[in-house]
C-alpha atoms as a PDB file:
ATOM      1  CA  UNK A   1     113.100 116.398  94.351  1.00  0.00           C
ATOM      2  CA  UNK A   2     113.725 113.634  97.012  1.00  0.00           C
ATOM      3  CA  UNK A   3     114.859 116.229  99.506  1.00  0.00           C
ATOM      4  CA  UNK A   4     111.138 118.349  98.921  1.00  0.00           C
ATOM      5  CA  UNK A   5     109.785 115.241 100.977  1.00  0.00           C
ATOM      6  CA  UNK A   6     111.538 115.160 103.930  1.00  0.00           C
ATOM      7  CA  UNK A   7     111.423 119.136 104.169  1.00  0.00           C
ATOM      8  CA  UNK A   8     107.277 118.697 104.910  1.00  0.00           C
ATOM      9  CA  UNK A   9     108.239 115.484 107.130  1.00  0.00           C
ATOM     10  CA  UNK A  10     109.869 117.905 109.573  1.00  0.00           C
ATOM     11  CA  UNK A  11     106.628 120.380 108.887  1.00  0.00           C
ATOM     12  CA  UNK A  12     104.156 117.630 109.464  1.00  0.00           C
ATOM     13  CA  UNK A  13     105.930 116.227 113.155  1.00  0.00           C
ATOM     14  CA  UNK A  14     105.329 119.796 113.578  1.00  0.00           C
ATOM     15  CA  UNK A  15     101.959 119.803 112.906  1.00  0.00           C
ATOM     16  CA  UNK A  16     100.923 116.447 114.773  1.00  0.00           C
ATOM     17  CA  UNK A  17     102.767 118.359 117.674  1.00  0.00           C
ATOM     18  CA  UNK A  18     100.536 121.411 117.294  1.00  0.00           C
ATOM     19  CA  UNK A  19      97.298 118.791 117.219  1.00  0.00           C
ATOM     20  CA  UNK A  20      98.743 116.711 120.298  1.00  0.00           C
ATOM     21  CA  UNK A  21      99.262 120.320 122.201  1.00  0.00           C
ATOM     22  CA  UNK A  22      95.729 121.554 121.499  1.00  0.00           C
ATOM     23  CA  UNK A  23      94.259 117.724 122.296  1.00  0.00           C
ATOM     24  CA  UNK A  24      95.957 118.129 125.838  1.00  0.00           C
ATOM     25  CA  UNK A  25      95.035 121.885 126.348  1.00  0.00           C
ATOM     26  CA  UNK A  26      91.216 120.522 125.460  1.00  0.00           C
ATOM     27  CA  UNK A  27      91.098 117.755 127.396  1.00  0.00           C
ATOM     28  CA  UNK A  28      92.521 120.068 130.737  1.00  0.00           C
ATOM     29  CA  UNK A  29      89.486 122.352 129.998  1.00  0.00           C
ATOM     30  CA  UNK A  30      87.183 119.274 129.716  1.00  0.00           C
ATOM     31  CA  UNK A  31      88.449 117.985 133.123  1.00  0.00           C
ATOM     32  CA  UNK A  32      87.961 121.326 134.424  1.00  0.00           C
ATOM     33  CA  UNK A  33      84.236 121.671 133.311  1.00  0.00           C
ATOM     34  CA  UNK A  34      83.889 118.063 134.724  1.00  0.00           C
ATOM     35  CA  UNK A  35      85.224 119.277 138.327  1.00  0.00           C
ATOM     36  CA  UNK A  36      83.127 122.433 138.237  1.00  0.00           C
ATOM     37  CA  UNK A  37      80.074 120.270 136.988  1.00  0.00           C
ATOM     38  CA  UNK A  38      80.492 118.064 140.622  1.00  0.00           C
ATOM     39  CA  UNK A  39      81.522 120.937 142.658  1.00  0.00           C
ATOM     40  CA  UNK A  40      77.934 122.311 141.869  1.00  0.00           C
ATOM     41  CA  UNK A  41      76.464 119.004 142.457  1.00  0.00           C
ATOM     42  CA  UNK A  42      78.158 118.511 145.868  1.00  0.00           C
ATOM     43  CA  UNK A  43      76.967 121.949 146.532  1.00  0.00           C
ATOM     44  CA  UNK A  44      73.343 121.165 145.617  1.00  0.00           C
ATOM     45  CA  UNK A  45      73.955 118.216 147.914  1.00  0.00           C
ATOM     46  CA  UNK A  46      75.177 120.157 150.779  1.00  0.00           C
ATOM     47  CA  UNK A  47      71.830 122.561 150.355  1.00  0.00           C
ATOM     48  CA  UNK A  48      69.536 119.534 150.104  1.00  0.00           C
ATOM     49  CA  UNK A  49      70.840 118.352 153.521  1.00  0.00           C
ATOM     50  CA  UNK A  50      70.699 121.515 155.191  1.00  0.00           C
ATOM     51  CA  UNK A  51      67.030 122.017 154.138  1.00  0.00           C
ATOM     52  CA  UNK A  52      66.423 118.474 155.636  1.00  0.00           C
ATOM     53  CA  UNK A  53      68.514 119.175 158.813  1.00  0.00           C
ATOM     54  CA  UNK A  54      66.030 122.396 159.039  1.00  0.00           C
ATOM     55  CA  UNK A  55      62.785 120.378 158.757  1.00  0.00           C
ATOM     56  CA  UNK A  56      64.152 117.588 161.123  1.00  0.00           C
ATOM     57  CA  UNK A  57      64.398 120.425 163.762  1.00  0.00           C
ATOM     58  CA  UNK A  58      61.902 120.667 166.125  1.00  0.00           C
ATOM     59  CA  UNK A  59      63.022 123.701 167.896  1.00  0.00           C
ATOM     60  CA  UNK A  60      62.918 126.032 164.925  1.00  0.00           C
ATOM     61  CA  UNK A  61      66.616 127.557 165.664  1.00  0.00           C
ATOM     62  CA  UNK A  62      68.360 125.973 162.614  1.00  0.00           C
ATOM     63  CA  UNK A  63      66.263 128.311 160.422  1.00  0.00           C
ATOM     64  CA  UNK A  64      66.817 131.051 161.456  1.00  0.00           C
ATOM     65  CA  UNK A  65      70.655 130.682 159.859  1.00  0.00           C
ATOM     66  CA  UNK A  66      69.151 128.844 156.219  1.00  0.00           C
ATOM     67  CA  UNK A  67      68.228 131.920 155.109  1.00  0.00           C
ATOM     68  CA  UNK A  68      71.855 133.301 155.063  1.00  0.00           C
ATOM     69  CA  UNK A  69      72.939 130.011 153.748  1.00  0.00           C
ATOM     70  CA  UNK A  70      70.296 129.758 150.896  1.00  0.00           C
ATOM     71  CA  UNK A  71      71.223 133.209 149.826  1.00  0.00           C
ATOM     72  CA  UNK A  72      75.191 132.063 150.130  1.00  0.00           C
ATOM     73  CA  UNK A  73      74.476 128.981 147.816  1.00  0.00           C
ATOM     74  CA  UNK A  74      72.567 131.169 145.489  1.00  0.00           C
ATOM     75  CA  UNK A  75      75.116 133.502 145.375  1.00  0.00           C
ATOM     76  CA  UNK A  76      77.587 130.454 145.093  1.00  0.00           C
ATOM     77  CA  UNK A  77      75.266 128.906 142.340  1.00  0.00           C
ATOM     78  CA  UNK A  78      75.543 131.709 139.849  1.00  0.00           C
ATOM     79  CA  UNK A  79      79.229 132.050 140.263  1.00  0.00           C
ATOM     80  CA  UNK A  80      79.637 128.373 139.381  1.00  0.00           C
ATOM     81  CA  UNK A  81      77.241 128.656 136.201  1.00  0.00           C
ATOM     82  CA  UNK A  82      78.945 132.232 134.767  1.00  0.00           C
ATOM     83  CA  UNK A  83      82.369 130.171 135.493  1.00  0.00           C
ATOM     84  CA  UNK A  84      80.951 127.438 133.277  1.00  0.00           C
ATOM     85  CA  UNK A  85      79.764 129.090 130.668  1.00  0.00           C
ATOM     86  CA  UNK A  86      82.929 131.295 130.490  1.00  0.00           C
ATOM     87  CA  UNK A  87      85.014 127.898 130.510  1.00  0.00           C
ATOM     88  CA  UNK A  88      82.393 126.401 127.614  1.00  0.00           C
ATOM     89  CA  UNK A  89      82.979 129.361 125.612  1.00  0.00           C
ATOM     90  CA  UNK A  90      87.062 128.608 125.967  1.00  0.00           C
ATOM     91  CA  UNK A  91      86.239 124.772 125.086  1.00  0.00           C
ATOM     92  CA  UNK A  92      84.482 125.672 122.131  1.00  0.00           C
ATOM     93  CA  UNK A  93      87.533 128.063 121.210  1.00  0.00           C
ATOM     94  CA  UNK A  94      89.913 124.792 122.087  1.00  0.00           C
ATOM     95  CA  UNK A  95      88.042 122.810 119.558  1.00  0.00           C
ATOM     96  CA  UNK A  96      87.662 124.902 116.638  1.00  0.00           C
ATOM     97  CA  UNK A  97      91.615 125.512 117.238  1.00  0.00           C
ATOM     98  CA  UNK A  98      91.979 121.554 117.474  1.00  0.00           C
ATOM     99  CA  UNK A  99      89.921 121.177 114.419  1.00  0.00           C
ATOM    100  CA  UNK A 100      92.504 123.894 112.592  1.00  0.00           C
ATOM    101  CA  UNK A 101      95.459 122.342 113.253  1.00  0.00           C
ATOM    102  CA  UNK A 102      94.268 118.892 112.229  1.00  0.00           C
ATOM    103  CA  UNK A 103      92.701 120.036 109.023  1.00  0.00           C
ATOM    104  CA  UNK A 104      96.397 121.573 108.860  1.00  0.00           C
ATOM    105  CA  UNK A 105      97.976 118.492 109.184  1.00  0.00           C
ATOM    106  CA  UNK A 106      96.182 116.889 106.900  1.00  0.00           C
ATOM    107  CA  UNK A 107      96.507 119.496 103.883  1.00  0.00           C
ATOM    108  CA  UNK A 108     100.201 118.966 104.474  1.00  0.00           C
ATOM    109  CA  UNK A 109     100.085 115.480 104.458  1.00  0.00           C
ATOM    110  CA  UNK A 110      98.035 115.600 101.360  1.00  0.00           C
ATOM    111  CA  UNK A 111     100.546 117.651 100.155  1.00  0.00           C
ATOM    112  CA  UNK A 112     103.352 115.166 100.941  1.00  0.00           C
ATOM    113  CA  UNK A 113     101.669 111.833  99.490  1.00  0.00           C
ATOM    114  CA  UNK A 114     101.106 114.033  96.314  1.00  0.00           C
ATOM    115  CA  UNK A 115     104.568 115.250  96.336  1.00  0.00           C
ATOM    116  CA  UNK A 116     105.732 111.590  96.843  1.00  0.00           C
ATOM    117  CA  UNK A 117     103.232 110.679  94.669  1.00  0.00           C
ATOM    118  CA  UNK A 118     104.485 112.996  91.412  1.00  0.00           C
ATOM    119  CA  UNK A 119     108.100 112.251  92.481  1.00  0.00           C
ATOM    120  CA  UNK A 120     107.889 108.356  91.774  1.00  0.00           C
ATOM    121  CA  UNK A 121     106.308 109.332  89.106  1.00  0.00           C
ATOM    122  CA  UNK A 122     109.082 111.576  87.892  1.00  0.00           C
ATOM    123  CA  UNK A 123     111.322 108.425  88.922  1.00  0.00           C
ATOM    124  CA  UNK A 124     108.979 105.869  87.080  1.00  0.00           C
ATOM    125  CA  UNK A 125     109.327 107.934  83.986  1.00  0.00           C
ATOM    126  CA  UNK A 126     112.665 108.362  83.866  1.00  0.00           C
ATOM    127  CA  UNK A 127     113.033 104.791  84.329  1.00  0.00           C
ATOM    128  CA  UNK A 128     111.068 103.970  81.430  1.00  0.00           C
ATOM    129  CA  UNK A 129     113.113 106.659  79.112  1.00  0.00           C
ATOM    130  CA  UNK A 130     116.065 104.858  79.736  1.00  0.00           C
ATOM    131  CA  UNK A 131     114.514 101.232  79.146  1.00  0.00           C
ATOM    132  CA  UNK A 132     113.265 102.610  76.011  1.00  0.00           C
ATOM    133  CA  UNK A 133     116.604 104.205  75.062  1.00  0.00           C
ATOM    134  CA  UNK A 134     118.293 100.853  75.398  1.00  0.00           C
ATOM    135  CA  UNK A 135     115.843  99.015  73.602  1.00  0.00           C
ATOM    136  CA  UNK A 136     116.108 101.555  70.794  1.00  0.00           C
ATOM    137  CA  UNK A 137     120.378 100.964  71.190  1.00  0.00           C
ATOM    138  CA  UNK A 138     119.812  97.349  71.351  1.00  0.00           C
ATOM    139  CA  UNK A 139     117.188  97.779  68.335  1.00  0.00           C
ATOM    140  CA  UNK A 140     120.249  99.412  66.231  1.00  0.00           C
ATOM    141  CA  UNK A 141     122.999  97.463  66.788  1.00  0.00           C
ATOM    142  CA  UNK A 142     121.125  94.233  65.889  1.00  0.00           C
ATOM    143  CA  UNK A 143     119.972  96.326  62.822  1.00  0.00           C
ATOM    144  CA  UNK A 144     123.518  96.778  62.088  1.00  0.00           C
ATOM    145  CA  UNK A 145     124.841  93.046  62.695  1.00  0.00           C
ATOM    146  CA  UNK A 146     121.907  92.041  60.284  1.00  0.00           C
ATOM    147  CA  UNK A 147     122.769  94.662  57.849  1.00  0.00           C
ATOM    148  CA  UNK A 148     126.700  93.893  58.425  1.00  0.00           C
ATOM    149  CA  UNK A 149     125.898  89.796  57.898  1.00  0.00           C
ATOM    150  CA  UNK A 150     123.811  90.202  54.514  1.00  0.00           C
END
């Protein structure tokens, strides 16, 4: 039964494998998100200073071209939030898998401690069987030496 043990060892470096590959694939997406998240703030940025380059101009020409560049950011603006939400729907996907394969670990390490478990059991058992067979022998032959000495 000792070998039953070290089959699910193999099973459970597996399994923290599996957990450690969907950590890493999670944390890229995070990373991602977090890079999209400033890209749209440098953006926002960018659109902030062009409206104040606009209202610092006192010949009027610079607005003519913020229309075209409002409508660009809009345009740019809406990409950037369908990307997110696209990428938060693939996070949330990331961390239900994440939260599989650990609950899969752990049911097979469960599994293991109360295979372990039930094997020194087995072990413990056996142990006392034979202690109690020898005390019975021992029991017998003193029974005998008494009965041989009366």
């Amino acid at each position: 039964m000792a070998g039953k043990a070290k089959d699910l060892n193999t099973l459970i470096r597996l399994h923290k494998w599996t957990v450690d590959e969907k950590q890493r694939a999670l944390v890229a997406l995070q990373r991602r998100e977090d890079e999209l998240i400033l890209f749209g703030e440098a953006q926002e940025a960018q659109m902030r200073r062009e409206q104040a380059l606009v209202s610092a101009d006192l010949t009027g020409l610079a607005g003519l071209s913020l229309g075209h560049y409002l409508l660009a950011y809009r345009r740019r603006r809406e990409q950037l939030a369908a990307t997110l939400a696209a990428l938060r729907v693939e996070i949330e996907a990331a961390r239900d898998a994440l939260a599989e394969a650990y609950r899969t670990l752990k049911v097979t390490e469960e599994v293991q401690t109360s295979r372990a478990n039930a094997e020194q059991a087995e072990r413990d058992q056996k142990e006392r069987d034979m202690l109690d067979d020898i005390g019975q022998i021992q029991h017998r032959r003193r029974q005998h030496r008494d009965e041989d000495s009366e």
